[in-house]
Protein backbone atom coordinates (compact mmCIF):
# COMPACT_ATOMS: atom_id res chain seq x y z
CA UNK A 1 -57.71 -230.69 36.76
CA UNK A 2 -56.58 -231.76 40.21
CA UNK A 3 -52.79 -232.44 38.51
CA UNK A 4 -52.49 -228.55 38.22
CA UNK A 5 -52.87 -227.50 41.37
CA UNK A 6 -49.15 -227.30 42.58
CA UNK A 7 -48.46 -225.37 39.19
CA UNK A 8 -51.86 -222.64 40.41
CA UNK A 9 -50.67 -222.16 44.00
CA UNK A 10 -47.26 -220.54 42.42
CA UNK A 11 -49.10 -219.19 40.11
CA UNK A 12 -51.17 -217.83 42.89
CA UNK A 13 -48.33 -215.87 44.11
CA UNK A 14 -47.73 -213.45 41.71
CA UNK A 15 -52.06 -213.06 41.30
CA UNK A 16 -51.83 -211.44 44.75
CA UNK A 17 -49.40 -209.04 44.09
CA UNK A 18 -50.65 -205.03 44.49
CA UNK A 19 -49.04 -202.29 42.78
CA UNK A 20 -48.88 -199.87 45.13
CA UNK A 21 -46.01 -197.73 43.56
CA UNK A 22 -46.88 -193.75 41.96
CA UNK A 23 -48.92 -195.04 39.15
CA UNK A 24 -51.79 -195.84 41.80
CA UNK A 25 -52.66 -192.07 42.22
CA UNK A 26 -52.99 -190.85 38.71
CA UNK A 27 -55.43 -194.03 37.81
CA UNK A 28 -57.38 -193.05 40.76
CA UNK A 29 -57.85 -190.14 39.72
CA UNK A 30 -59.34 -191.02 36.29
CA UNK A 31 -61.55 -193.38 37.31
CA UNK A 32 -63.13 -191.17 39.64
CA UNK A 33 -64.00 -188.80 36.40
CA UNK A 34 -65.51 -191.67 35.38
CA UNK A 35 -67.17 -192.31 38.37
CA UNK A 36 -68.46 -188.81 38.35
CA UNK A 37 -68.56 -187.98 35.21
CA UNK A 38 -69.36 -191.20 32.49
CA UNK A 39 -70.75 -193.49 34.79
CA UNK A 40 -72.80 -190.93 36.99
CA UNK A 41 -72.63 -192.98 40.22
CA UNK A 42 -74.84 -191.90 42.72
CA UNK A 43 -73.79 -192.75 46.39
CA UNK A 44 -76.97 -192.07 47.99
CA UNK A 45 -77.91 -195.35 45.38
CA UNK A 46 -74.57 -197.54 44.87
CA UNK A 47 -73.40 -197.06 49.03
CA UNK A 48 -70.04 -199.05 48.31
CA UNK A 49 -68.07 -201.52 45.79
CA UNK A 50 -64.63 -202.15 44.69
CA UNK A 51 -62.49 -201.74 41.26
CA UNK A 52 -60.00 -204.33 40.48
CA UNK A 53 -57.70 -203.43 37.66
CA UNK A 54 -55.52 -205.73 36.00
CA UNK A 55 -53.12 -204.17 33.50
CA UNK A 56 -49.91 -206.64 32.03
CA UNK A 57 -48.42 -207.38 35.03
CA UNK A 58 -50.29 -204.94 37.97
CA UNK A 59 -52.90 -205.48 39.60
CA UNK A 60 -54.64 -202.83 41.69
CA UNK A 61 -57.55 -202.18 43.93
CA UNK A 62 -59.40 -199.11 44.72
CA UNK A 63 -62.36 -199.25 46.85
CA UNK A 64 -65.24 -196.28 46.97
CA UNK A 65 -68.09 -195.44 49.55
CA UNK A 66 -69.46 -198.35 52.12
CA UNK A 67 -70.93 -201.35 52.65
CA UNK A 68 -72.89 -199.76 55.65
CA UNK A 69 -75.58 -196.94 55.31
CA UNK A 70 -75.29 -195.81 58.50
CA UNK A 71 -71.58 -196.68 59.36
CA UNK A 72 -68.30 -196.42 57.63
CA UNK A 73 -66.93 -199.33 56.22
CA UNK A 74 -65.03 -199.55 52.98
CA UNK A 75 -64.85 -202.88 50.69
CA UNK A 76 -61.99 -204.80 50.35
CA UNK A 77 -60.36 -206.92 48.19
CA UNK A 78 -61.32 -209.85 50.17
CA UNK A 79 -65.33 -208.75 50.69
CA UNK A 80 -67.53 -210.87 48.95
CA UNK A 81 -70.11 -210.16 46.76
CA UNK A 82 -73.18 -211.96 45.22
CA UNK A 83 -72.03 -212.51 41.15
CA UNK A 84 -75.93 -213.41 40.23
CA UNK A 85 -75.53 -214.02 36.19
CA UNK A 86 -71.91 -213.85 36.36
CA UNK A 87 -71.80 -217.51 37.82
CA UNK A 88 -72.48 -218.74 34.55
CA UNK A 89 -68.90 -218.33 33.26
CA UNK A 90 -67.95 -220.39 35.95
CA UNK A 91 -70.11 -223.06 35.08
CA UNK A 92 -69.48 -222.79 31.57
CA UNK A 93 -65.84 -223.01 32.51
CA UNK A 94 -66.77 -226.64 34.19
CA UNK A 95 -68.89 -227.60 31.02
CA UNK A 96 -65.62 -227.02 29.10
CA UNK A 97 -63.63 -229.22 31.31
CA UNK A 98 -66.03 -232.03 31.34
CA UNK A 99 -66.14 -231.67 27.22
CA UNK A 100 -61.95 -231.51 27.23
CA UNK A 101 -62.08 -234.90 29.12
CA UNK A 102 -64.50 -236.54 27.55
CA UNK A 103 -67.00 -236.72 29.79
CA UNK A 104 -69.18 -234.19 27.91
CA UNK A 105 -69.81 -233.42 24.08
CA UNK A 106 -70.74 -230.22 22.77
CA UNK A 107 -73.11 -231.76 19.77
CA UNK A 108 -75.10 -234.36 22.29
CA UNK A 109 -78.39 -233.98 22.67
CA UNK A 110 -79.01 -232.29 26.62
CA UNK A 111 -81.64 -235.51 26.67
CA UNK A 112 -79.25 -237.70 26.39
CA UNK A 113 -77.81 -236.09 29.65
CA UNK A 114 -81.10 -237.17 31.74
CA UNK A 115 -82.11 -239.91 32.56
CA UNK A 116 -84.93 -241.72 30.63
CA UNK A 117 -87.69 -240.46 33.26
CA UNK A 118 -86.95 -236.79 32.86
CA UNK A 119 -86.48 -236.07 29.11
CA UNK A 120 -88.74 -233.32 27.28
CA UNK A 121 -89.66 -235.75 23.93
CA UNK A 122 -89.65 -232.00 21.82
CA UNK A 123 -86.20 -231.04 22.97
CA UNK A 124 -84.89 -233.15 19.86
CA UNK A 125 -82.32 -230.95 18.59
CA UNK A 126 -81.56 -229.00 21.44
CA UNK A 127 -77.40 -229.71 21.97
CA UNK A 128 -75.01 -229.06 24.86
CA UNK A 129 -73.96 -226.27 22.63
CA UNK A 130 -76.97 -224.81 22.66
CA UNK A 131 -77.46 -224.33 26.15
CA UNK A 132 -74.33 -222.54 27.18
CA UNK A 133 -74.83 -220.23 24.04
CA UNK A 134 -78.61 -219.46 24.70
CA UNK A 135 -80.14 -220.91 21.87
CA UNK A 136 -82.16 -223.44 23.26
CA UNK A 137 -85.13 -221.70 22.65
CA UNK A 138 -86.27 -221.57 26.58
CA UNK A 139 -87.00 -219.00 28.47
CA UNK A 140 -85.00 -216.64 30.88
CA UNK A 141 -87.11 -218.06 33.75
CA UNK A 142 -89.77 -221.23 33.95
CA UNK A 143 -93.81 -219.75 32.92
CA UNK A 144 -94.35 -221.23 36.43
CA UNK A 145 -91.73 -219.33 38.78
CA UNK A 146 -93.71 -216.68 40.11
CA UNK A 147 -95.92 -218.98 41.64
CA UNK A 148 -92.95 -220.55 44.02
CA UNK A 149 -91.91 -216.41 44.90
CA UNK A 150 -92.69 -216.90 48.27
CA UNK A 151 -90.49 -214.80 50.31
CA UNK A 152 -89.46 -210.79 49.11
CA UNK A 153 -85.92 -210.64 47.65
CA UNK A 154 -85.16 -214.12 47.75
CA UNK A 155 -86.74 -215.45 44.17
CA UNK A 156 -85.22 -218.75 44.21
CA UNK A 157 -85.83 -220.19 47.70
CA UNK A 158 -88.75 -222.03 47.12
CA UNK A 159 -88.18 -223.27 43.47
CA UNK A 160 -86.73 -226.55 43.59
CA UNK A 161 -84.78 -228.96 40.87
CA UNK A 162 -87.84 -231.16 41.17
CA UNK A 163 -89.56 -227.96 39.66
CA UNK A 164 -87.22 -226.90 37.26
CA UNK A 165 -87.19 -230.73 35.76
CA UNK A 166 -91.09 -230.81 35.74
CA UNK A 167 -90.86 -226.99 33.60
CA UNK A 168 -88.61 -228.80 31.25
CA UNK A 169 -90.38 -232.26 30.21
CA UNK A 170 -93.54 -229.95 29.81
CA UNK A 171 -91.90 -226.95 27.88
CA UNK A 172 -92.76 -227.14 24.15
CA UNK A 173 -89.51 -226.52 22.70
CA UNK A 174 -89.47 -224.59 19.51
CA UNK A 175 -88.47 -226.52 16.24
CA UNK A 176 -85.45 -225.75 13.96
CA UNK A 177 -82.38 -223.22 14.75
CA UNK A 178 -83.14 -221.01 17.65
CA UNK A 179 -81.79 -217.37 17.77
CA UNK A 180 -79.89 -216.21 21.21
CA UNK A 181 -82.05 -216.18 23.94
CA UNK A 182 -80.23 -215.19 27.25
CA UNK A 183 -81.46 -217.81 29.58
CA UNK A 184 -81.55 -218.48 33.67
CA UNK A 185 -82.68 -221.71 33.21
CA UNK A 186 -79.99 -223.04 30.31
CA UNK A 187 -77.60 -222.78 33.25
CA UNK A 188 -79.31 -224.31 36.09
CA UNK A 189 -80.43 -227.39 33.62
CA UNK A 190 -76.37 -227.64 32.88
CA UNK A 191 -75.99 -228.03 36.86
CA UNK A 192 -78.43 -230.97 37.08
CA UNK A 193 -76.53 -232.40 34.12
CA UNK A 194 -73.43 -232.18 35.72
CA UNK A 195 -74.66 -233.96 38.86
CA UNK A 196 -76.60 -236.35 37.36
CA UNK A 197 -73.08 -237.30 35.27
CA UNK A 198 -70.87 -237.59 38.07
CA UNK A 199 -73.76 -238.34 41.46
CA UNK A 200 -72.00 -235.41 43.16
CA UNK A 201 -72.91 -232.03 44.13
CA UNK A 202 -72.89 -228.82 41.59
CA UNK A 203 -70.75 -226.81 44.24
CA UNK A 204 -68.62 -230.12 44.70
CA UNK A 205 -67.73 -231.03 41.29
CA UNK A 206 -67.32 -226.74 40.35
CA UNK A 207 -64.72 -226.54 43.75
CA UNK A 208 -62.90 -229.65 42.80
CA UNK A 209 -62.48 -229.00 39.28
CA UNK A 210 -62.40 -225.28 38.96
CA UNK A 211 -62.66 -223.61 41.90
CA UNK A 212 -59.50 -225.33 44.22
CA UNK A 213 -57.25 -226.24 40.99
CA UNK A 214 -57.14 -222.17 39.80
CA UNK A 215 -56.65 -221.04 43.92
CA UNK A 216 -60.57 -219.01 43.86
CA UNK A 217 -60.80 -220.46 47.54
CA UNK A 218 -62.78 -217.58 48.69
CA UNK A 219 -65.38 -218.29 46.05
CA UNK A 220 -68.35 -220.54 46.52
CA UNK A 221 -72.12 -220.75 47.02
CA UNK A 222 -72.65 -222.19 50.37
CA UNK A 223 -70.86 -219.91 53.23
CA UNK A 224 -69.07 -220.99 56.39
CA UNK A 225 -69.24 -218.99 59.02
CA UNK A 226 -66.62 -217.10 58.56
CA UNK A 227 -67.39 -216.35 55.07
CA UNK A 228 -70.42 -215.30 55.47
CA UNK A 229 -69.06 -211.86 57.96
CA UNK A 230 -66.88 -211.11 54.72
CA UNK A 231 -70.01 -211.19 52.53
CA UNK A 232 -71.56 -207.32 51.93
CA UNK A 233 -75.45 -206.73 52.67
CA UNK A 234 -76.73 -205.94 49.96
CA UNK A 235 -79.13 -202.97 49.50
CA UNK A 236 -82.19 -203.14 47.28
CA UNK A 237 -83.23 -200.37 44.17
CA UNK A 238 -84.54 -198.49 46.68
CA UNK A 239 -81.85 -198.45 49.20
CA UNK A 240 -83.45 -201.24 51.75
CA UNK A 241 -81.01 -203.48 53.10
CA UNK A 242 -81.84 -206.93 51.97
CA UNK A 243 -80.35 -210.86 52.68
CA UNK A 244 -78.36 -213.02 50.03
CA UNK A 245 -80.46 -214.98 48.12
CA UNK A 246 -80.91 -218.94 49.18
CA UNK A 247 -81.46 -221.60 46.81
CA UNK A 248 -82.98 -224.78 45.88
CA UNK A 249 -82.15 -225.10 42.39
CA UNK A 250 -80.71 -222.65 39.77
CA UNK A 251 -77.17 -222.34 41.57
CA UNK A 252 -75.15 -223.20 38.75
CA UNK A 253 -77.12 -220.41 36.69
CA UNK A 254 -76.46 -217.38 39.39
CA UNK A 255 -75.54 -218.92 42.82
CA UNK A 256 -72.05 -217.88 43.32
CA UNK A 257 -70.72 -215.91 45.51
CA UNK A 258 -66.41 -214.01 45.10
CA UNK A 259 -64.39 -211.30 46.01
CA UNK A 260 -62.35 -208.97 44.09
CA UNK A 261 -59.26 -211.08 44.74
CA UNK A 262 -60.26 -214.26 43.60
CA UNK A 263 -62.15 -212.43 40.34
CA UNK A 264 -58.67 -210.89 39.51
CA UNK A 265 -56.96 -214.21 39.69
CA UNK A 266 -59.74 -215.91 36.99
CA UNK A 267 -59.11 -213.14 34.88
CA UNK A 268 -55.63 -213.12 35.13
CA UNK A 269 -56.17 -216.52 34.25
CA UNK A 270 -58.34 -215.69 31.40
CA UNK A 271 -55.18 -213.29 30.32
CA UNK A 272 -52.66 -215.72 30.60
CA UNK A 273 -50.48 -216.71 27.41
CA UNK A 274 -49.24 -219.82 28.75
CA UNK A 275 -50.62 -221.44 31.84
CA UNK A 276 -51.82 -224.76 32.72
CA UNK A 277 -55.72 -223.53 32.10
CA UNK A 278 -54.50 -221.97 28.58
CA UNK A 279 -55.96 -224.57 26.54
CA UNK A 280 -59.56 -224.78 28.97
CA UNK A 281 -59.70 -220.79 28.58
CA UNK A 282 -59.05 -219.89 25.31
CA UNK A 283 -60.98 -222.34 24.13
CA UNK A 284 -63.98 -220.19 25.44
CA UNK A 285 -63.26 -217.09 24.19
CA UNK A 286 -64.20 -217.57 20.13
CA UNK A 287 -67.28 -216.39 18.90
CA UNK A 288 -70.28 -218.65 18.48
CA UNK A 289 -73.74 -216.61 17.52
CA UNK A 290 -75.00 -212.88 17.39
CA UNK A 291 -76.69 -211.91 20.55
CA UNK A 292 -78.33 -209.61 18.59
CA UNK A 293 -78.62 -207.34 21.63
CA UNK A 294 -76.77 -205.06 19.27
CA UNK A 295 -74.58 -205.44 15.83
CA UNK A 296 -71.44 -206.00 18.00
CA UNK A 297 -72.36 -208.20 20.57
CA UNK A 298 -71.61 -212.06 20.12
CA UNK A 299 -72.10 -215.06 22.70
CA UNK A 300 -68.92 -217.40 23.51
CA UNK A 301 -68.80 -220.33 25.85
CA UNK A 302 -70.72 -218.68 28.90
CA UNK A 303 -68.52 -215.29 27.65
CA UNK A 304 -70.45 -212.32 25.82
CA UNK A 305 -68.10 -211.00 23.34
CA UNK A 306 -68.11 -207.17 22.44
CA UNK A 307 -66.97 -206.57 18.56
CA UNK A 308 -64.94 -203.67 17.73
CA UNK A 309 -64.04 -202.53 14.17
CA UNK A 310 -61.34 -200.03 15.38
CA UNK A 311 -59.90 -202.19 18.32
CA UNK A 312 -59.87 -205.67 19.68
CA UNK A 313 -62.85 -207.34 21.25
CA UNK A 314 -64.22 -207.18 24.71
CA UNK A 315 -64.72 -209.94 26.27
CA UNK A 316 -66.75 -209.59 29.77
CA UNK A 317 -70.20 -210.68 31.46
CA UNK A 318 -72.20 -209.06 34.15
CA UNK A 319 -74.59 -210.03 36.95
CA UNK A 320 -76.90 -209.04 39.35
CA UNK A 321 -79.15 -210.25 42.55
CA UNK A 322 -81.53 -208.36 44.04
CA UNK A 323 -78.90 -206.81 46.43
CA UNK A 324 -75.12 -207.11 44.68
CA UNK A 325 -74.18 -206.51 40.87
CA UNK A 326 -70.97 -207.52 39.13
CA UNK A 327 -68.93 -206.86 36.06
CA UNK A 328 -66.29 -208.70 34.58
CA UNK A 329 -64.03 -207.74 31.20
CA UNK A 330 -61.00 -208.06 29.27
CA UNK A 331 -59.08 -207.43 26.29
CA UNK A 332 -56.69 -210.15 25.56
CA UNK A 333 -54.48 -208.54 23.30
CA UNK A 334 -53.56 -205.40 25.61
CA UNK A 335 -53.45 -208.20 28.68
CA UNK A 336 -56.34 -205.44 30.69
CA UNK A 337 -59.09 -206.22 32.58
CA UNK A 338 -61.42 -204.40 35.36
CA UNK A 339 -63.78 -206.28 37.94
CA UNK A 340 -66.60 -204.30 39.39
CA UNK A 341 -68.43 -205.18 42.46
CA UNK A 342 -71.02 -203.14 44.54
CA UNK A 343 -73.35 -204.02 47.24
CA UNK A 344 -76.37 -202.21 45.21
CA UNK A 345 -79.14 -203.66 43.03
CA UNK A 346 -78.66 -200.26 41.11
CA UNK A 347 -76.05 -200.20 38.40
CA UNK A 348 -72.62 -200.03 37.94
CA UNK A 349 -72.10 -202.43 35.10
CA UNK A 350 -71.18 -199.13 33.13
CA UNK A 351 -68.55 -197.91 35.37
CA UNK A 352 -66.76 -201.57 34.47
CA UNK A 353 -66.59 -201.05 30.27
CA UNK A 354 -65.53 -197.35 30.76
CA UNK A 355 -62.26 -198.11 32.73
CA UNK A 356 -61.71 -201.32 30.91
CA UNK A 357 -61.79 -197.99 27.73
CA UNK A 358 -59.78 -195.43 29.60
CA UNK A 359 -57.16 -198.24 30.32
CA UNK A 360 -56.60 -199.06 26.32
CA UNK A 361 -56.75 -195.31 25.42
CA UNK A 362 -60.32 -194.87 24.78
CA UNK A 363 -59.93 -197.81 21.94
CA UNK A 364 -56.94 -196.83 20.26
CA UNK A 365 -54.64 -198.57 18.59
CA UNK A 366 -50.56 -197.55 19.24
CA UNK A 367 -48.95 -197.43 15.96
């Protein structure tokens, strides 16, 4: 993807653009009804986060408490945010460009990703496909993680790949066709595929491939120093300030780190009807399984897809860490989308799917 990264940069232009003419004010006000009113926010819980709003060809901002308790200082477009879960499209989005090149195949066997030494011997129908869908038939997190929990807040520190790969040739996988499953450790065994493939580093391969080519240069998983004063604290359920999570394996699953600028620009990618990521993108986007989380939800490439008979489908993905959560959602067909990102393990993945509503007229078609 390195060839398209002239074409991104002028892309990148018109992703930065802010609509700051009279239509600002009105949409401010409605989404703080929702705020108030739907989503039922409460401040002394969520202390700060930041709306992006994409909408055809605006994009807008609007940014609500602080990222301090005890000092005022609102979130900007450029403040960064844990994405916890959210990474996974990401990845999935790097799966998807190995499998366009070749590199990769969908209906491979993960095994025959591994090397000989670390293959499970009952994983013998588990694909590529089935990991980024969920259907793999493993568990959210290994039976064995708690016991690596060493440090409050910081869950993955201690759990390394060496680990994760001894969970896996144990686990007993089930046998036949495995139901959706939403799984942390699908993802993180995707990111030791991915650098066992090409003998580089997860963040490496995602930056050169995805990250760099689509312009997302403020997102990442390891900081420099200066991007790690733009990242918010992050306050816990019950409203302790907290540090970003550190990690030994598991990055590729919910390791990344964004700001509302660079989410905007993915999703304006994710919008785009001709682009030089169309055919990587769209390709993502189609319904694979039920999630059977409920009778409308479906799983796509690393995307959760959200049926609706009336209107067109939702297509978005959340996260959370135990500081940060995120939201992420669009509808294709009315070229919409809202990012969500708050510096609270309390939620505001709700707030997201209401204005992503209010912005298509509460699901109604225009005749």
């Amino acid at each position: 993807m390195k060839f398209y990264l002239n074409i991104a940069l002028l892309l990148g232009i018109a992703f930065l653009t802010l609509s700051n003419g009279d239509g600002k004010k009105p949409l401010r006000k409605e989404i703080d009804k929702i705020i108030y009113y739907e989503a039922k926010i409460n401040f002394k819980d969520v202390p700060g986060f930041i709306v992006g709003i994409i909408k055809q060809d605006s994009v807008q901002y609007f940014s609500y408490g602080s990222l301090y308790k005890k000092r005022t200082m609102q979130p900007t477009k450029n403040t960064l945010f844990e994405l916890g879960g959210m990474t996974k499209v990401f990845t999935a989005t790097l799966i998807e460009d190995l499998v366009q090149e070749g590199k990769l195949h969908y209906d491979s066997l993960l095994n025959s990703y591994l090397p000989s030494h670390l293959i499970n011997p009952t994983a013998t129908n588990v694909t590529l496909l089935d990991i980024i869908s969920h259907r793999s038939g493993l568990p959210r997190l290994p039976t064995d993680f708690g016991i690596k929990e060493l440090e409050p807040n910081n869950p993955y520190a201690h759990y390394t790949k060496r680990d994760l790969i001894g969970f896996y040739k144990k686990f007993n996988f089930p046998q036949g066709k495995q139901k959706y499953h939403y799984s942390h450790v699908n993802y993180a065994l995707l990111e030791i595929v991915v650098e066992n493939l090409l003998n580089k580093s997860f963040e490496n391969v995602l930056r050169e491939r995805i990250l760099d080519p689509m312009q997302l240069l403020q997102t990442g998983i390891d900081l420099d120093k200066y991007q790690r004063k733009m990242l918010a604290l992050g306050y816990s359920n019950i409203g302790k300030p907290i540090s970003d999570w550190k990690f030994q394996s598991f990055e590729g699953s919910v390791g990344l780190k964004s700001s509302a600028e660079d989410l905007m620009k993915f999703v304006k990618i994710q919008l785009a009807e001709e682009s030089p990521f169309q055919l990587l993108t769209s390709s993502m986007h189609a319904k694979i399984d039920p999630t059977f989380i409920d009778k409308n939800s479906h799983i796509a490439k690393g995307w959760h897809v959200l049926e609706n008979k009336r209107y067109f489908d939702v297509i978005a993905h959340t996260g959370n860490t135990d500081g940060h959560r995120s939201f992420m959602g669009f509808v294709k067909e009315t070229q919409t989308g809202v990012i969500v990102l708050s510096n609270s393990e309390s939620s505001t993945n709700g707030l997201g799917y209401h204005i992503l509503r209010m912005l298509n007229n509460n699901w109604k078609k225009r005749k």
